[in-house]
Protein backbone atom coordinates (compact mmCIF):
# COMPACT_ATOMS: atom_id res chain seq x y z
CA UNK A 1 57.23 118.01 3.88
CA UNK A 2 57.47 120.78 5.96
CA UNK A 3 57.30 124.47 4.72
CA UNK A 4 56.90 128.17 6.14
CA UNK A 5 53.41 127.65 4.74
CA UNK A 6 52.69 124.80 6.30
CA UNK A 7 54.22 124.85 9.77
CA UNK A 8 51.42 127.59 11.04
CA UNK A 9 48.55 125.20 10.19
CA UNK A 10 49.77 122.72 12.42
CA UNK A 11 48.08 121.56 15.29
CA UNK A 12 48.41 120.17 18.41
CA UNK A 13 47.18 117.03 17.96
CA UNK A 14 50.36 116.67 15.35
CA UNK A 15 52.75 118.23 17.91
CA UNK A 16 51.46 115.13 19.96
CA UNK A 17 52.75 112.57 17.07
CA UNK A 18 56.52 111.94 17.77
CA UNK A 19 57.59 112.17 13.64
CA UNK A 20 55.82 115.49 12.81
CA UNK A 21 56.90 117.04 16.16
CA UNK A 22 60.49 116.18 15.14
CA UNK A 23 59.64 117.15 11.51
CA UNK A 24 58.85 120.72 13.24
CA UNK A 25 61.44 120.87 15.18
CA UNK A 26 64.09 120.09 12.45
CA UNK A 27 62.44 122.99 10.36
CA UNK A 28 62.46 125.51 13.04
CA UNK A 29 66.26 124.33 13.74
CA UNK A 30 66.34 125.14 10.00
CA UNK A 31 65.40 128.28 10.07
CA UNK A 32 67.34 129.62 13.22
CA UNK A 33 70.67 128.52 11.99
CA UNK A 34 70.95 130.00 8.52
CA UNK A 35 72.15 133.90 8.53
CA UNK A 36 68.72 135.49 9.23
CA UNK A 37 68.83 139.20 9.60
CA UNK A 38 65.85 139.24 12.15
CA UNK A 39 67.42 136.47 14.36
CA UNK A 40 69.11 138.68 16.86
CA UNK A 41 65.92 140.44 17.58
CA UNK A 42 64.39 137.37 17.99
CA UNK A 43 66.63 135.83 20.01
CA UNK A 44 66.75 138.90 21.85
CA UNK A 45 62.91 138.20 22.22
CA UNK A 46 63.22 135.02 23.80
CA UNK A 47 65.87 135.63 26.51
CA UNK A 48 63.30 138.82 27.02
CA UNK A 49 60.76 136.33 27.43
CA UNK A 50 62.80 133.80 29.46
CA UNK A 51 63.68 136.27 32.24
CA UNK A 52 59.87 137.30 32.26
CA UNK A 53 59.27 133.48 33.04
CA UNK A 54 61.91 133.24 35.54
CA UNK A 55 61.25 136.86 37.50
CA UNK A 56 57.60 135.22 37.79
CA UNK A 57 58.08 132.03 39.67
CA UNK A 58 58.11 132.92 42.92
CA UNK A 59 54.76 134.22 43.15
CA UNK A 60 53.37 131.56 41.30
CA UNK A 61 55.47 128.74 42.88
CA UNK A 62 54.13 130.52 46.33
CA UNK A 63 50.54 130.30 45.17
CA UNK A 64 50.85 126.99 43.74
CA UNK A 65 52.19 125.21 46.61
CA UNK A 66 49.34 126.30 48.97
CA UNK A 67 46.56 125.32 46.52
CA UNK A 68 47.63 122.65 43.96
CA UNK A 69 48.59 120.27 46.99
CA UNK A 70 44.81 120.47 48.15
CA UNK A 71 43.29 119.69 44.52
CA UNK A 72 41.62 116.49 44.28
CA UNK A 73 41.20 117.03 40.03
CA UNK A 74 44.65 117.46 38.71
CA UNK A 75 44.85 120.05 35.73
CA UNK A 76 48.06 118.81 34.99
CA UNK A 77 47.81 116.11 32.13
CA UNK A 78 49.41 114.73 29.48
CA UNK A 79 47.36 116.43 26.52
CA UNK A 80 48.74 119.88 28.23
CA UNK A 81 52.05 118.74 28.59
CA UNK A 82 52.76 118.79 25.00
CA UNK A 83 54.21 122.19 22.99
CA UNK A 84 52.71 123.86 20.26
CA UNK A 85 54.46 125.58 17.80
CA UNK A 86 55.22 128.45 19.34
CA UNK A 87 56.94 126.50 22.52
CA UNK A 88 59.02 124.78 20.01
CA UNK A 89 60.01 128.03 18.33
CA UNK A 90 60.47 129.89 21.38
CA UNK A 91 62.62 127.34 23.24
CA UNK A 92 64.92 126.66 19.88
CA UNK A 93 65.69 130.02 19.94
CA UNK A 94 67.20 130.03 23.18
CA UNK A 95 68.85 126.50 21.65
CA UNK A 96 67.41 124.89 24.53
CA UNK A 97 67.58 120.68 24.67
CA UNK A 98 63.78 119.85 24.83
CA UNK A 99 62.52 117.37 27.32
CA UNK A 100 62.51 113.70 26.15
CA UNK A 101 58.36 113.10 25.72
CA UNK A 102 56.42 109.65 25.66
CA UNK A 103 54.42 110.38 22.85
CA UNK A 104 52.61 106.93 24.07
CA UNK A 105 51.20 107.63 26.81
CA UNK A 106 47.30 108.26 27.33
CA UNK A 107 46.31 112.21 27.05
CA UNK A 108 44.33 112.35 30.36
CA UNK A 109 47.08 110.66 32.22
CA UNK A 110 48.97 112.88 34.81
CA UNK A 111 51.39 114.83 32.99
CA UNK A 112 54.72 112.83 32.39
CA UNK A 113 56.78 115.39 34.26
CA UNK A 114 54.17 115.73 37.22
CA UNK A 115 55.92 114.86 40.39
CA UNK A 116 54.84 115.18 43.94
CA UNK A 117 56.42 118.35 44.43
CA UNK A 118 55.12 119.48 41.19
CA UNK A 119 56.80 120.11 37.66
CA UNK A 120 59.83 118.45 36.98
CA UNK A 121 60.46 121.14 34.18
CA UNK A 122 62.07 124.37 34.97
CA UNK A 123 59.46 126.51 34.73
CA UNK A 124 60.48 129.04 31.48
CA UNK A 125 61.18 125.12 29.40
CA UNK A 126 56.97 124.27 30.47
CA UNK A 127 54.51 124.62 27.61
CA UNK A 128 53.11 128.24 27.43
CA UNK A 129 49.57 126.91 28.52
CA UNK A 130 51.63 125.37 31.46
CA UNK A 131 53.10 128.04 33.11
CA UNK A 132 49.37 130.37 32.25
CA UNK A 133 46.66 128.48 33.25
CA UNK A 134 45.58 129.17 36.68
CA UNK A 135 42.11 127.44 37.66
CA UNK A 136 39.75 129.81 39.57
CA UNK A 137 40.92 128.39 43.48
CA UNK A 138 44.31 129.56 41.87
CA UNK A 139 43.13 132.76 40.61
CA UNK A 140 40.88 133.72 43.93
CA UNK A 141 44.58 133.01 45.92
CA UNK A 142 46.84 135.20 43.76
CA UNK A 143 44.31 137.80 43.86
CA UNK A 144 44.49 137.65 47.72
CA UNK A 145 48.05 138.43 47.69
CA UNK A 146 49.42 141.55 48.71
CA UNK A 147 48.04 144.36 45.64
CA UNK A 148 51.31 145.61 44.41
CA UNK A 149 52.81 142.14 44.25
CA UNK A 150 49.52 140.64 42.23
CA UNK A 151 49.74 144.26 40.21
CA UNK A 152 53.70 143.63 39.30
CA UNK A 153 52.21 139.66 38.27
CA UNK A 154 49.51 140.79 35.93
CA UNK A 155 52.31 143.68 34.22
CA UNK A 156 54.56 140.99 34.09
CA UNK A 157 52.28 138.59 32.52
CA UNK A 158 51.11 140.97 29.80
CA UNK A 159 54.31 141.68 28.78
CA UNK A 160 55.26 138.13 28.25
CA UNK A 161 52.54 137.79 25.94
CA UNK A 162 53.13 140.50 23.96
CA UNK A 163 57.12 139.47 23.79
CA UNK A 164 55.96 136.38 22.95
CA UNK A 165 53.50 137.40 20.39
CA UNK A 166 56.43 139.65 18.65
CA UNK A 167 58.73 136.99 18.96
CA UNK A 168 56.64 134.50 16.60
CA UNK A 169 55.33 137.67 14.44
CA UNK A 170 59.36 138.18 13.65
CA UNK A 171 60.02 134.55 13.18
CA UNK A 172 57.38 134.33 10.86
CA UNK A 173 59.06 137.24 9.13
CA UNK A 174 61.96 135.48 8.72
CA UNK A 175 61.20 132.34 7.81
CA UNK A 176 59.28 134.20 4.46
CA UNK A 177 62.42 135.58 3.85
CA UNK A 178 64.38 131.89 3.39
């Protein structure tokens, strides 16, 4: 059974099993529709942490499309393409439909929403680690970019890992007080 206790000790291997990940989900659902007095601030939270996602993408998607087409190792697999906890918290919040996953497919497969013009996921729905890991041809590219834009990236980026961090410290909070 799922409890507050219990659903931070997951891990992601068990987000990668199709009955605890809907176990999870079902108790984070839980949680988000009773009459919790910290909901609106986390809810708040997560539309803050939406538009951070969204104001992003074109300076990623501009990065991405110049180098990830000439990658011969793709980073993009299935074992990334899976949420942890805080995905699944994060997205329920905005009551967001999650993508329909093959939980049978092998981890170091391509990623099941891989396409040839990239993710077929809008890009604030992608798994944190998704939308933040940038391999070092990535990195030395962005950094090339005109300073104030890379500058207005890296503030961005902070922030939404600091909303995000707040946003799981408060649902934390109140799912202690259920």
């Amino acid at each position: 059974m799922v409890t507050t206790r219990s659903i931070f000790h997951y891990n992601a291997e068990a987000l990668s099993d199709e009955r605890e990940y809907a176990k999870i989900v079902s108790f984070i659902d839980l949680i988000l529709h009773r009459d919790v007095p910290l909901y609106r601030e986390i809810a708040n939270k997560a539309q803050r942490l939406k538009d951070l996602i969204i104001s992003l993408e074109g300076f990623i998607e501009a990065n991405t499309s110049v180098v990830c087409p000439q990658c011969i190792r793709v980073c993009c697999i299935n074992k990334h393409g899976y949420y942890e906890l805080e995905d699944l918290i994060y997205l329920r919040t905005l009551r967001q439909p999650l993508p329909l996953h093959d939980f049978g497919l092998s981890e170091t497969s391509p990623c099941q929403f891989l396409r040839k013009q990239g993710c077929s996921l809008e890009r604030f729905i992608r798994p944190f680690r998704c939308n933040w890991y940038f391999c070092v041809p990535l990195i030395e590219h962005m950094q090339g970019s005109r300073g104030r834009d890379y500058r207005d990236f890296n503030s961005k980026l902070q922030e939404a890992i600091e909303v995000r961090r707040n946003l799981i410290n408060d649902f934390k909070l109140a799912s202690d007080i259920i």
